[in-house]
C-alpha atoms as a PDB file:
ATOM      1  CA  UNK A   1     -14.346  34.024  63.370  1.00  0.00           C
ATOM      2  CA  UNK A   2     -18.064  32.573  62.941  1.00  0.00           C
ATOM      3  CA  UNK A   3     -18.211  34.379  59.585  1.00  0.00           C
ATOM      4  CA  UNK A   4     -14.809  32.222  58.641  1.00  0.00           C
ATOM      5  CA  UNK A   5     -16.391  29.195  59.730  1.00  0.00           C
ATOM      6  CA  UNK A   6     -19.809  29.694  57.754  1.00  0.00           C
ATOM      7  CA  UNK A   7     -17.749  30.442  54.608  1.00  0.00           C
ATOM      8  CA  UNK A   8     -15.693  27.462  55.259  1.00  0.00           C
ATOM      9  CA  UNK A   9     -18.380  25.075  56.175  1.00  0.00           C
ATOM     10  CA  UNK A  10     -20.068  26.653  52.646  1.00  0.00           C
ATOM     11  CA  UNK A  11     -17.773  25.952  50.747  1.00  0.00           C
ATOM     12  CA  UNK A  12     -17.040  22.219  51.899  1.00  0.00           C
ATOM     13  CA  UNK A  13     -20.504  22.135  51.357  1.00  0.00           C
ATOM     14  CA  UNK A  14     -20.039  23.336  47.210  1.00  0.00           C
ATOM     15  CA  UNK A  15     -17.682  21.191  47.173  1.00  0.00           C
ATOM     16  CA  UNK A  16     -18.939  17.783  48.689  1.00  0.00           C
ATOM     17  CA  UNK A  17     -21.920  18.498  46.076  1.00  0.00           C
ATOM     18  CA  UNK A  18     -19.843  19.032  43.185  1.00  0.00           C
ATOM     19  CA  UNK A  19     -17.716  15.386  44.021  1.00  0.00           C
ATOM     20  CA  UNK A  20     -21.103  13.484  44.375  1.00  0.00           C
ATOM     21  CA  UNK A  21     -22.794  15.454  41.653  1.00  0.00           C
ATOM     22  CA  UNK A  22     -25.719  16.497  43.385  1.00  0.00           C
ATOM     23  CA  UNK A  23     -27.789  19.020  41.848  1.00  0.00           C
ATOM     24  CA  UNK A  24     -27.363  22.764  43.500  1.00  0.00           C
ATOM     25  CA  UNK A  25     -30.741  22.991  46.297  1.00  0.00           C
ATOM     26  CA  UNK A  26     -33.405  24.885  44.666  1.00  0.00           C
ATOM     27  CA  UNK A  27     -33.771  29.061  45.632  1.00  0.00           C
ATOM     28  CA  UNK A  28     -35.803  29.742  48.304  1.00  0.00           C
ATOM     29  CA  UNK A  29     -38.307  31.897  46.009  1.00  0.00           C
ATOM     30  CA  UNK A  30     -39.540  28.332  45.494  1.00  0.00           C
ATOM     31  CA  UNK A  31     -40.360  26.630  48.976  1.00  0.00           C
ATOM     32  CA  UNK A  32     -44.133  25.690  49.521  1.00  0.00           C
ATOM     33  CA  UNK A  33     -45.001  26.428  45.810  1.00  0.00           C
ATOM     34  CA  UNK A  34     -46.185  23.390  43.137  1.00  0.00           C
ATOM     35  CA  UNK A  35     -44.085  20.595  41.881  1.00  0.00           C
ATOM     36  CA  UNK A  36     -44.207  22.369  38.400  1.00  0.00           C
ATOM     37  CA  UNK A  37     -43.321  25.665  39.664  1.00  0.00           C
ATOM     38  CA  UNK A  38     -39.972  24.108  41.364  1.00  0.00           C
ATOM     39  CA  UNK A  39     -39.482  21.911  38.281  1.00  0.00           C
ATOM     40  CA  UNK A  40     -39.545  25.366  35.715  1.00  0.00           C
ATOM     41  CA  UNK A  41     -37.234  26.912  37.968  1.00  0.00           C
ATOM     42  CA  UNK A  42     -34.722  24.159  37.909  1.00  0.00           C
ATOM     43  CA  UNK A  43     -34.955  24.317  34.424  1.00  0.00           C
ATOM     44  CA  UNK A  44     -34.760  28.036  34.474  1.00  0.00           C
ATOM     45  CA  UNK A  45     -31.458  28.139  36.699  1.00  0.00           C
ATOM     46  CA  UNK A  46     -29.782  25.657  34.338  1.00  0.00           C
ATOM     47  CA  UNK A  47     -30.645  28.075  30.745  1.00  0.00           C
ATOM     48  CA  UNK A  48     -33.118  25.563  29.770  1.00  0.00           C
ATOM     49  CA  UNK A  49     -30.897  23.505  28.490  1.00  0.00           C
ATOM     50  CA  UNK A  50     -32.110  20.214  27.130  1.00  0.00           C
ATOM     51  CA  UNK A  51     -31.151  16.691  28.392  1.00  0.00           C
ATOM     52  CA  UNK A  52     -31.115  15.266  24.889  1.00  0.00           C
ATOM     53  CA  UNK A  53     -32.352  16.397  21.512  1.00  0.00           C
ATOM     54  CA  UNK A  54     -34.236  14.711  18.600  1.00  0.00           C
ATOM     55  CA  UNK A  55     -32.554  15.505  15.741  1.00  0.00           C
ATOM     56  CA  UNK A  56     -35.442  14.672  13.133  1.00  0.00           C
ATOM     57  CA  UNK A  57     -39.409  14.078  13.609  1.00  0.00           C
ATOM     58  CA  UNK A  58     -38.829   9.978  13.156  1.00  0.00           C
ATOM     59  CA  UNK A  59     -36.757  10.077  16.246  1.00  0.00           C
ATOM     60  CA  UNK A  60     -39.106  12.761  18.489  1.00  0.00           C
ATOM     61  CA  UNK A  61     -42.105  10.361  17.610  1.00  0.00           C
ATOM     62  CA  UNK A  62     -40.376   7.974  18.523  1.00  0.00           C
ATOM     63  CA  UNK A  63     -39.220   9.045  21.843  1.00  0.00           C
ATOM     64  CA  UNK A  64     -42.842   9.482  22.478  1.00  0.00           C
ATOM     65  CA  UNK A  65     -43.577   6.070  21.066  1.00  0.00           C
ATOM     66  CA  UNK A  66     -41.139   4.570  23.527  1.00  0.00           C
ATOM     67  CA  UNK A  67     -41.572   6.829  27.091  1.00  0.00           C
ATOM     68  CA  UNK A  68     -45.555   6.942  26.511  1.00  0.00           C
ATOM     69  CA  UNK A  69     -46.806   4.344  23.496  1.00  0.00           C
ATOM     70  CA  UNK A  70     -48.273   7.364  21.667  1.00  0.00           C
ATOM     71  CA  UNK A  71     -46.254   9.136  18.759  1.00  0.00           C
ATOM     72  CA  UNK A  72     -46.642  12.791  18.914  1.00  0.00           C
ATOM     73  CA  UNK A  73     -45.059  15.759  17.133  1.00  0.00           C
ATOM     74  CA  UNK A  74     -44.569  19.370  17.185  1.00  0.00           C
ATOM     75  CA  UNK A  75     -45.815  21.712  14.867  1.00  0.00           C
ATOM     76  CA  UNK A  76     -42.482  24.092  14.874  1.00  0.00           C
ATOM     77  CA  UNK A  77     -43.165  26.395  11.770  1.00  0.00           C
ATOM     78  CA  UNK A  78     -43.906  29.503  14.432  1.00  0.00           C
ATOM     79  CA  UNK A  79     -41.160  31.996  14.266  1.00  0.00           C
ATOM     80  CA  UNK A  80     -41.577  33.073  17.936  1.00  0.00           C
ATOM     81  CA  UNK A  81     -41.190  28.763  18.838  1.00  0.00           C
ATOM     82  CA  UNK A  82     -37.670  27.068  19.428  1.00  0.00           C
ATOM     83  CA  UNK A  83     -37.865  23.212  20.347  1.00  0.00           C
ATOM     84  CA  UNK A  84     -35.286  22.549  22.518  1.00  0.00           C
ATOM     85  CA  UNK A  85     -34.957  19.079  23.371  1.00  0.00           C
ATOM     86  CA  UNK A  86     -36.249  16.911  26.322  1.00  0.00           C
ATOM     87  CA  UNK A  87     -35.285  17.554  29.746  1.00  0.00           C
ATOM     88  CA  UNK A  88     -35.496  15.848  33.802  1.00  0.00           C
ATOM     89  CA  UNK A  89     -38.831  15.319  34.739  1.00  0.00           C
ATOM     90  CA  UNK A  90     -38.042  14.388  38.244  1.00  0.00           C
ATOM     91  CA  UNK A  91     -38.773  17.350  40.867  1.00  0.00           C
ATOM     92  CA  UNK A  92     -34.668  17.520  42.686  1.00  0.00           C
ATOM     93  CA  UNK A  93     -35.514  19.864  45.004  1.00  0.00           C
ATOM     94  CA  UNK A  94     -35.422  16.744  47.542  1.00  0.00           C
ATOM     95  CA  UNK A  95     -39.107  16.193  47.878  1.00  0.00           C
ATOM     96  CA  UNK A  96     -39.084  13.330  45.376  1.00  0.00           C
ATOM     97  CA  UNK A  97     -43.040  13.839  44.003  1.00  0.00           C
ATOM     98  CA  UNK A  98     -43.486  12.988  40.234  1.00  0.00           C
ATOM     99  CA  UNK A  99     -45.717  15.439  38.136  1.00  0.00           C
ATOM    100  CA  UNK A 100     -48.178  12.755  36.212  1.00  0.00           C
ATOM    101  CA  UNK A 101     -46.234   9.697  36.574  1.00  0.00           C
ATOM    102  CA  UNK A 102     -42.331   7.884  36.713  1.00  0.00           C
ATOM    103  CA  UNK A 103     -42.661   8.090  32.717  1.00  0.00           C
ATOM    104  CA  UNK A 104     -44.051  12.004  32.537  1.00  0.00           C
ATOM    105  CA  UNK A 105     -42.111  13.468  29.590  1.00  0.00           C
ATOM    106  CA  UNK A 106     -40.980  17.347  29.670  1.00  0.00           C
ATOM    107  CA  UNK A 107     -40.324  19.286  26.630  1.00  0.00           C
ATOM    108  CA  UNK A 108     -38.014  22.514  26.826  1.00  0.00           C
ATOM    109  CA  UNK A 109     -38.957  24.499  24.638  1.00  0.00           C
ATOM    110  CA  UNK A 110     -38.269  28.453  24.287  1.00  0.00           C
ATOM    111  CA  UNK A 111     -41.325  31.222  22.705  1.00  0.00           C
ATOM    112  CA  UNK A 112     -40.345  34.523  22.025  1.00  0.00           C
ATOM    113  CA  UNK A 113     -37.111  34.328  23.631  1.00  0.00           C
ATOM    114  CA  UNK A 114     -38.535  32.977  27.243  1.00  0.00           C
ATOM    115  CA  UNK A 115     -38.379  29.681  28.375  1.00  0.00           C
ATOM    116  CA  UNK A 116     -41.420  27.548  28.593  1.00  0.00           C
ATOM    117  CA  UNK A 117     -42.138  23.175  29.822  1.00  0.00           C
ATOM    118  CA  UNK A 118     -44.849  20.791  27.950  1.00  0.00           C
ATOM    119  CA  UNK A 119     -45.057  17.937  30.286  1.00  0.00           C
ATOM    120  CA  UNK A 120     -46.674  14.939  28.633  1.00  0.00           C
ATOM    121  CA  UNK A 121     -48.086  11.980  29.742  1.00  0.00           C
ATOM    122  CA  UNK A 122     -50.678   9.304  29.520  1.00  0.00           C
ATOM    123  CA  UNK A 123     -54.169  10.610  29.858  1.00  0.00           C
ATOM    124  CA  UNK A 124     -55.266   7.529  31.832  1.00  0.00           C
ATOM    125  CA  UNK A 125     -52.564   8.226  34.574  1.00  0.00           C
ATOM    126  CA  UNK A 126     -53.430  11.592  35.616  1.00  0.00           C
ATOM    127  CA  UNK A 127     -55.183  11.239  38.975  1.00  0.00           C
ATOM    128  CA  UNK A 128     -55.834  15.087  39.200  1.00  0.00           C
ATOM    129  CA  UNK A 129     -54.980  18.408  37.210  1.00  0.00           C
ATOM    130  CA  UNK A 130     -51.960  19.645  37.829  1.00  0.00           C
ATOM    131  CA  UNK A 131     -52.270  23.257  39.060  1.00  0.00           C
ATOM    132  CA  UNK A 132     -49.897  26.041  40.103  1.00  0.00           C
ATOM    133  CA  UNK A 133     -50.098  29.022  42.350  1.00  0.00           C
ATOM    134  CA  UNK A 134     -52.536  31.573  41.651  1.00  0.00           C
ATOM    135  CA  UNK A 135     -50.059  34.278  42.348  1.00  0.00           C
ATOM    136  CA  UNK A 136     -47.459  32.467  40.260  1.00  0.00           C
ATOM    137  CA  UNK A 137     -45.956  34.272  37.618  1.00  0.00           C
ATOM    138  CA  UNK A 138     -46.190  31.278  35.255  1.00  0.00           C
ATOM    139  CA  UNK A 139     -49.511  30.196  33.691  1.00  0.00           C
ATOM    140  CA  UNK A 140     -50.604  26.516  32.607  1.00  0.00           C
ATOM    141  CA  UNK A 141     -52.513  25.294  30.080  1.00  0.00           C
ATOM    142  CA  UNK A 142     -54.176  21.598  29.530  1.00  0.00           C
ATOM    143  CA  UNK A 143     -55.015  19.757  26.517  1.00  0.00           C
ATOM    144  CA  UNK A 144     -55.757  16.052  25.580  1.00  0.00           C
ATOM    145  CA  UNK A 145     -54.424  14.574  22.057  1.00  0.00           C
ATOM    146  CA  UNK A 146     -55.662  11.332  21.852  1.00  0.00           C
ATOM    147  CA  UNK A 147     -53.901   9.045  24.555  1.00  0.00           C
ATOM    148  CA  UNK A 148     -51.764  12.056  25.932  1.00  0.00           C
ATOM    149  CA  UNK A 149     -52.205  14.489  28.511  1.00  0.00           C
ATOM    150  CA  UNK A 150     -50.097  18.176  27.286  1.00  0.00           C
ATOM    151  CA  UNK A 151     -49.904  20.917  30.240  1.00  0.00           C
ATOM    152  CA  UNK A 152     -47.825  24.063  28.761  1.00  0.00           C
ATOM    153  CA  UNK A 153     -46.119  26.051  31.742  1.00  0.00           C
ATOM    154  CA  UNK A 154     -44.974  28.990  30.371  1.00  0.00           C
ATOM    155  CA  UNK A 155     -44.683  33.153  31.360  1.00  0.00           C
ATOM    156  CA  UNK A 156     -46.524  34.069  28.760  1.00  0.00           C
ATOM    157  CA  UNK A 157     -50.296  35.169  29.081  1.00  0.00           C
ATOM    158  CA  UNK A 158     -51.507  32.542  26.230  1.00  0.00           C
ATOM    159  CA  UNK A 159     -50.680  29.117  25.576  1.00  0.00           C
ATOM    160  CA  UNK A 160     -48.348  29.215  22.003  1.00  0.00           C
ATOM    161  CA  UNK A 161     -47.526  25.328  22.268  1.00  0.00           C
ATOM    162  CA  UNK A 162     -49.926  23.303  22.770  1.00  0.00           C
ATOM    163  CA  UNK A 163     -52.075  23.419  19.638  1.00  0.00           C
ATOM    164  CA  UNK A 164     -49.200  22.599  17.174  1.00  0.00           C
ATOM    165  CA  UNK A 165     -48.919  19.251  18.933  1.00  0.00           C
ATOM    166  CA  UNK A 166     -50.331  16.853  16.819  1.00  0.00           C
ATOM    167  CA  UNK A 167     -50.312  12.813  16.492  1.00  0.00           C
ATOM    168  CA  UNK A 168     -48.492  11.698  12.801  1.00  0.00           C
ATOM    169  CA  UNK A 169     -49.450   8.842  10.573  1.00  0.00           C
ATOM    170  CA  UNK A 170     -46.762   6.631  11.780  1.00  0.00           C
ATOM    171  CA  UNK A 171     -45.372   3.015  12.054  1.00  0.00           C
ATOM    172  CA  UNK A 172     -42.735   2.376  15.120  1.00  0.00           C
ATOM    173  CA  UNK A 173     -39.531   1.809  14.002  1.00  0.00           C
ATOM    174  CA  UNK A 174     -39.217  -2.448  13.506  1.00  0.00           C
ATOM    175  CA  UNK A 175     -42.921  -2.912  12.973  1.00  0.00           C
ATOM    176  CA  UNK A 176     -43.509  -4.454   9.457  1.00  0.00           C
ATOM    177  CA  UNK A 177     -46.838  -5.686   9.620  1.00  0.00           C
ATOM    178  CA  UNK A 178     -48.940  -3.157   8.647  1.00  0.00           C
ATOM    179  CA  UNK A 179     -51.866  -4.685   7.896  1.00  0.00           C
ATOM    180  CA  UNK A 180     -54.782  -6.817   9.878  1.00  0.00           C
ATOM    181  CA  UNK A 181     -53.712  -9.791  11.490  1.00  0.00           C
ATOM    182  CA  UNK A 182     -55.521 -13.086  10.191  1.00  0.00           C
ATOM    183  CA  UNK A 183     -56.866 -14.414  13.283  1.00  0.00           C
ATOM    184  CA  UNK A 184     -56.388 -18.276  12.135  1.00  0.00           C
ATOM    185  CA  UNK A 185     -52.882 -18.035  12.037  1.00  0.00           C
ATOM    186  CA  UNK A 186     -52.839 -18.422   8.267  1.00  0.00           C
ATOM    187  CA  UNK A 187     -51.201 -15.327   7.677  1.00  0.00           C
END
């Protein structure tokens, strides 16, 4: 009888979450580890699969433009490297922490086969590294490009990403004056 009730009550439970699309609760492989660490596997569980895609440099730089006021690109010429698209940056396993920021960006992207995050944000708005487990079976890497902060969370033993980001010569899209502003007003 109790095991009838526990499979009843779990399934209501499926079921309520699937009418108020809720996101399924994280494993429990994941409780008391790092934001970044529950964020990967929430990626993980859902096949790393992207939230939207850029479908040509112009508009990934100018994604970047937009969420962080630095254009960026990737670099994608590696084999082993498949740019996926951009996915949730919010941690929904209920604790409601940000990584960087409200506007930290996270790139899926997939290296030899295995899934892997580049969260990017503004340099100036990172109060502290962000760090993982020691006994983590991810690794993360830091760099700075320019304005930007890049951490690569990936399995692998080496970072692969993070040195094919790069910033572009590039104008955002609706700016036509490309040249030094006369500071009279003359033109």
């Amino acid at each position: 009888m109790a095991v009838a009730r526990a499979a009843a009550a779990a399934a209501l439970a499926v079921g309520l979450a699937i009418r108020l699309n809720v996101q399924p609760p994280i494993p429990s492989r994941v409780l008391g580890v790092s934001i970044l660490e529950r964020l990967y596997v929430g990626h993980e569980i859902e096949g790393f699969t992207p939230e939207w895609v850029c479908e040509t440099d112009e508009e990934f730089a100018a994604a970047v433009w937009d969420g962080l006021g630095q254009p960026m690109l990737v670099d994608a010429s590696d084999p082993g490297l498949e740019v996926l698209g951009w996915g949730y940056s919010q941690d929904t396993s209920g604790y409601g922490d940000n990584l960087i920021s409200a506007s930290t960006m996270v790139l899926l992207v997939r290296i030899d086969g295995k899934g892997a995050l580049v969260v990017v944000d503004r340099a100036e708005r990172e109060l502290g590294k962000l760090s993982i487990r020691d006994e983590s079976d991810l690794s993360l890497y830091r760099r700075v490009l320019d304005e930007l902060v890049l951490y690569e969370l990936t399995p692998l033993a080496n970072p692969r990403v993070l040195d094919r980001f790069y910033t572009p010569p590039w104008t955002p899209p609706g700016d036509t004056d490309k040249g030094p502003k006369d500071p009279s007003g003359n033109g």
